[in-house]
Protein backbone atom coordinates (compact mmCIF):
# COMPACT_ATOMS: atom_id res chain seq x y z
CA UNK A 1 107.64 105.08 104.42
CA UNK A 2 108.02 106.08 101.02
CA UNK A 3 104.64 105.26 99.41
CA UNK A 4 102.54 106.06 102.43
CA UNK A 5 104.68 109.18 103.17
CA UNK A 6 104.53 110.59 99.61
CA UNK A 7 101.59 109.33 97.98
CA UNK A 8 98.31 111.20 99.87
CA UNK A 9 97.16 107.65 102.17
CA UNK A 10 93.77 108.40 103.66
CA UNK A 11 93.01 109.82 106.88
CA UNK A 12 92.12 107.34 109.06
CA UNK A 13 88.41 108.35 110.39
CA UNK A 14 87.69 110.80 108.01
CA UNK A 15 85.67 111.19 105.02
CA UNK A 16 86.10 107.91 102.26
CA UNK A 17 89.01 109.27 99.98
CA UNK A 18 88.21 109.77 96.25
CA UNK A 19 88.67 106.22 94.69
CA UNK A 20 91.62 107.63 92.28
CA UNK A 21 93.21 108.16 96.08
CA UNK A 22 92.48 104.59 97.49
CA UNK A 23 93.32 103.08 94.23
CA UNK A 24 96.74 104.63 93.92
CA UNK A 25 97.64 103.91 97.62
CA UNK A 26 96.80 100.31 97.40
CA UNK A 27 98.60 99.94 94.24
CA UNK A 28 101.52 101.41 95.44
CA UNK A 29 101.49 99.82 98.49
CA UNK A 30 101.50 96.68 96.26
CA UNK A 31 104.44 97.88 93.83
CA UNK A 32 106.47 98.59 96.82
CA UNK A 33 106.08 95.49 98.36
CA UNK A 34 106.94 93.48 94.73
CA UNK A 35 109.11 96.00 93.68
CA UNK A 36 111.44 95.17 96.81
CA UNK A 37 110.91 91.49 96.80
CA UNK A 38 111.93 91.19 93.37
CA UNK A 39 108.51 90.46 91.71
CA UNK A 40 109.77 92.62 88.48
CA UNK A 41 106.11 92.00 86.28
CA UNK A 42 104.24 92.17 89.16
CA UNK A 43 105.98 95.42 90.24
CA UNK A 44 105.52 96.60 86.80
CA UNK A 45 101.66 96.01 86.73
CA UNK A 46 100.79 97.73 89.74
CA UNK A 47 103.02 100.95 89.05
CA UNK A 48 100.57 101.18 85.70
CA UNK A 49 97.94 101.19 87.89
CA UNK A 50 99.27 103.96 90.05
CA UNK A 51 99.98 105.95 86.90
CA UNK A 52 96.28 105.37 85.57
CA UNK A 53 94.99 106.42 89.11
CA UNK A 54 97.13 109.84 89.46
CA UNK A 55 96.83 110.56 85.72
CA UNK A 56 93.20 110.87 86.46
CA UNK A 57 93.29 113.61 88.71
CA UNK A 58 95.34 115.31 85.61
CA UNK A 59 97.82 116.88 88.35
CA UNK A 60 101.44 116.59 87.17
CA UNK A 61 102.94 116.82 90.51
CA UNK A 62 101.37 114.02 91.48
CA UNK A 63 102.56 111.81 88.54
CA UNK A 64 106.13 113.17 89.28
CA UNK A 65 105.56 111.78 93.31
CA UNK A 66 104.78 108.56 91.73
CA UNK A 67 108.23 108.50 90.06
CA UNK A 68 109.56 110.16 93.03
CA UNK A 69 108.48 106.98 95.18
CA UNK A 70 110.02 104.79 92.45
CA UNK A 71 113.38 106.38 92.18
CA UNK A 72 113.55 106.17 95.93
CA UNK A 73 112.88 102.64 95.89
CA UNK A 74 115.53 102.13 93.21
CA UNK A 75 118.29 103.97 95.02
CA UNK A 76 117.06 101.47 97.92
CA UNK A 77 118.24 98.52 95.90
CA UNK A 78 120.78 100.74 94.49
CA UNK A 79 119.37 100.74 90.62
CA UNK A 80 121.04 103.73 89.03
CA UNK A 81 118.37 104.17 86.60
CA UNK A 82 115.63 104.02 88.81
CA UNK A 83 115.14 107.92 89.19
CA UNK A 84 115.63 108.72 84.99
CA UNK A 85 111.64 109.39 84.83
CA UNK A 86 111.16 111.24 87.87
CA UNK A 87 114.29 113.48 86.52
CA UNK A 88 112.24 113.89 83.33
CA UNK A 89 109.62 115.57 85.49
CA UNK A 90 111.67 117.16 88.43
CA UNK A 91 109.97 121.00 86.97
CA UNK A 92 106.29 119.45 87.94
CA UNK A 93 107.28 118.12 91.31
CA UNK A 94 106.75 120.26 94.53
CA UNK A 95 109.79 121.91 96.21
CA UNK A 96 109.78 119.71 98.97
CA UNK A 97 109.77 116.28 96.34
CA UNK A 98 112.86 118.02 94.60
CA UNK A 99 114.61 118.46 97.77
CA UNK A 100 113.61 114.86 98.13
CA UNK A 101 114.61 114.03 94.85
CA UNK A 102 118.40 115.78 95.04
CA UNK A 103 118.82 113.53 98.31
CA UNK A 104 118.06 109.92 96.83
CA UNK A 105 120.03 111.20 94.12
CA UNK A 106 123.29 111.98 96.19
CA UNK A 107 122.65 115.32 96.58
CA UNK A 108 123.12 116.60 100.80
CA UNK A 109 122.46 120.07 100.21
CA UNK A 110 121.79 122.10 103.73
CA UNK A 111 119.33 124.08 102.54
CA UNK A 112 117.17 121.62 101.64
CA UNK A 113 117.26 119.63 104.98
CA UNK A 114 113.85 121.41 106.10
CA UNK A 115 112.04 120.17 103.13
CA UNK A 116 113.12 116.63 103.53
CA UNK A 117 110.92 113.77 105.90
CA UNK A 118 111.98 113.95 109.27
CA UNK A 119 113.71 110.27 109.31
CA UNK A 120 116.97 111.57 106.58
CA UNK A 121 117.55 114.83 108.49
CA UNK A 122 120.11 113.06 110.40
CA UNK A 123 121.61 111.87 107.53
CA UNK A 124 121.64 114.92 105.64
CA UNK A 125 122.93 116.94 108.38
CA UNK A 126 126.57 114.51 109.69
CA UNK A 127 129.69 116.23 109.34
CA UNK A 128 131.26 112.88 109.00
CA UNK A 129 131.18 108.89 107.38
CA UNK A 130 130.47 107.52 110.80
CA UNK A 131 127.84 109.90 112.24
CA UNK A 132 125.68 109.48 108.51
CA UNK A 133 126.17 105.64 108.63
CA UNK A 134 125.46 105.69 112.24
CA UNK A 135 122.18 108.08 111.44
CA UNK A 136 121.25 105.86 108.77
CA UNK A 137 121.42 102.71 110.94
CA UNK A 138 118.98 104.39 112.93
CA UNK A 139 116.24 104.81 111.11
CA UNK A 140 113.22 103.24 112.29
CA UNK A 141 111.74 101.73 109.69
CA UNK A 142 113.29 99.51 106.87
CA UNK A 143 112.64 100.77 103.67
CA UNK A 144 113.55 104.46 104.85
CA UNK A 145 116.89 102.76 106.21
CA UNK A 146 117.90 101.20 102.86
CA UNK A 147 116.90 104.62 100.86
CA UNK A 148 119.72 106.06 103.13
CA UNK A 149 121.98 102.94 102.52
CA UNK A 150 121.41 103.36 98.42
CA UNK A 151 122.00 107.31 98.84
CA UNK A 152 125.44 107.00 101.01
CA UNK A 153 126.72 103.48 98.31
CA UNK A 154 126.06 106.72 95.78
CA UNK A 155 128.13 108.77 97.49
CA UNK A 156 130.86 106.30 98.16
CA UNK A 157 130.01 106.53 101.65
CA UNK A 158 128.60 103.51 102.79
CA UNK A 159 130.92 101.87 105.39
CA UNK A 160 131.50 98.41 106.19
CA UNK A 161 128.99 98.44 108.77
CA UNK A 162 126.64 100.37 107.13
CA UNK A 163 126.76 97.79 103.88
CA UNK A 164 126.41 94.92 106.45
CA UNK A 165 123.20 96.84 108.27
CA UNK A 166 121.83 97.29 104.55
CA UNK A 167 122.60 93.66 104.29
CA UNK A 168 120.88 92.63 107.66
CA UNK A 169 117.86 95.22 106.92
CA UNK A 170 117.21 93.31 103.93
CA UNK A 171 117.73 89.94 104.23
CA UNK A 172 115.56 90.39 107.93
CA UNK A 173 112.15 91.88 105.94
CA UNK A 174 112.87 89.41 103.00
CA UNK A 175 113.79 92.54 100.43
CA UNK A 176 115.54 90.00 97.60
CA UNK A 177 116.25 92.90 95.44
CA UNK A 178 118.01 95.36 97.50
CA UNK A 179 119.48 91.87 99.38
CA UNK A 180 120.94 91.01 96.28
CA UNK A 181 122.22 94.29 95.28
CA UNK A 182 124.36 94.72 98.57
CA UNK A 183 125.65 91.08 98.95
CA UNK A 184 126.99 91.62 95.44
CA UNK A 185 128.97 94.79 96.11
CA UNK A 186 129.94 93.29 99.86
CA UNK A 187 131.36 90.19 97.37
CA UNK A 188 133.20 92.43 95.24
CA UNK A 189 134.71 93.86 98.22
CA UNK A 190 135.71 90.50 99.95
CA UNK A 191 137.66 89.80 96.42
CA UNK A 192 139.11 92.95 95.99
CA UNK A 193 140.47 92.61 99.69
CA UNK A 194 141.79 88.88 98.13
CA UNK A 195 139.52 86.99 101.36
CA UNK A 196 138.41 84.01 99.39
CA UNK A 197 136.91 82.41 102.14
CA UNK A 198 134.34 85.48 102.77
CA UNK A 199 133.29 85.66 99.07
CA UNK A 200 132.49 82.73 99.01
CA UNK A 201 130.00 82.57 101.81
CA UNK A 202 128.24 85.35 100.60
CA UNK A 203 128.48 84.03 96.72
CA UNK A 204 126.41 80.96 98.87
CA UNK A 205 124.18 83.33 100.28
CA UNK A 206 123.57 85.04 96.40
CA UNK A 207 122.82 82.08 95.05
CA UNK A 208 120.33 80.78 97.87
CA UNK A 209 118.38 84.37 97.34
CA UNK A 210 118.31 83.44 93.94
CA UNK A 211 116.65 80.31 93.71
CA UNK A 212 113.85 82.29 95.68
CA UNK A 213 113.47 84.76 92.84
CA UNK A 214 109.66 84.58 91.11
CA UNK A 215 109.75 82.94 88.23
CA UNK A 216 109.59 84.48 85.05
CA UNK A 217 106.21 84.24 83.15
């Protein structure tokens, strides 16, 4: 998804990568995986080693896909100021990581469709809330499906059934951090609809994600 998509993975029976290259896939690879489960110093750790391994190649387009794959990751667990950095660089990035950038940040622009990865086209291109949250649903693979999620809860056009797919999406690969971030606004939904009864299933469900968090060292 977004680290293997973004950040230059290996071909697979080619030459051995340069080890900046195999360092800086692994590591994000690792940050993604911490990042989503809500391993915050872990996550933090391995994105410094990404940074060391791209900064070595002394490419700035390549440090701004690094934040690029972070501020996707935060709009996937719908952290508002997950993309400030990446921002901060947009004028190094490639065009096609801008138009990348303008989607996870809200932006559905049609121009920019080409540029994007295949898997948000259909997002990017619905004329209407069901056909994007019914795109979105379809998205293959998880992460990718919850970037889509994060971008239409920024647009204010995540529907019930697309917060409850973000929900199942999550909670199925074991993503506490996004998991968390959609059960709370589902709550605050349940309560602003005054069902008591639903918010406080899924305050029981918060809670039981939150005993599971890693513990602070």
């Amino acid at each position: 998804m977004v680290a293997a998509g973004l950040l230059l993975s290996a071909c697979a029976g080619g030459p051995m990568p340069p080890e900046w290259q195999s360092q800086s896939h692994a590591s994000m690879e690792r940050f993604t995986q911490q990042y989503l489960e809500g391993d915050s110093q872990a996550a933090e750790r391995s994105f410094a080693e990404v940074k060391a391994a791209v900064a070595s190649t002394g490419r700035p387009e390549l440090a701004a896909r690094a934040e690029l794959v972070r501020c996707a990751l935060g709009t996937a667990a719908l952290d508002a100021g997950a993309c400030a950095q990446f921002e901060s660089m947009r004028g190094d990035a490639t065009a096609e990581d801008q138009a990348y950038g303008d989607f996870v940040g809200g932006h559905l622009r049609e121009q920019d469709v080409p540029r994007l990865p295949a898997q948000y086209r259909g997002v990017a291109t619905a004329r209407d809330e069901a056909v994007r949250n019914k795109a979105t649903q379809q998205i293959e693979d998880p992460v990718s499906r919850l970037v889509a999620a994060g971008v239409l809860f920024r647009l204010a056009r995540l529907s019930p059934e697309g917060l409850a797919a973000a929900i199942d999406t999550a909670s199925a690969q074991g993503y506490r951090r996004p998991l968390l971030a959609y059960l709370n606004v589902q709550a605050k939904r349940a309560e602003s609809a005054g069902d008591a009864v639903a918010a406080q299933a899924i305050q029981k469900r918060i809670d039981l994600v939150y005993q599971s968090l890693p513990k602070t060292k």
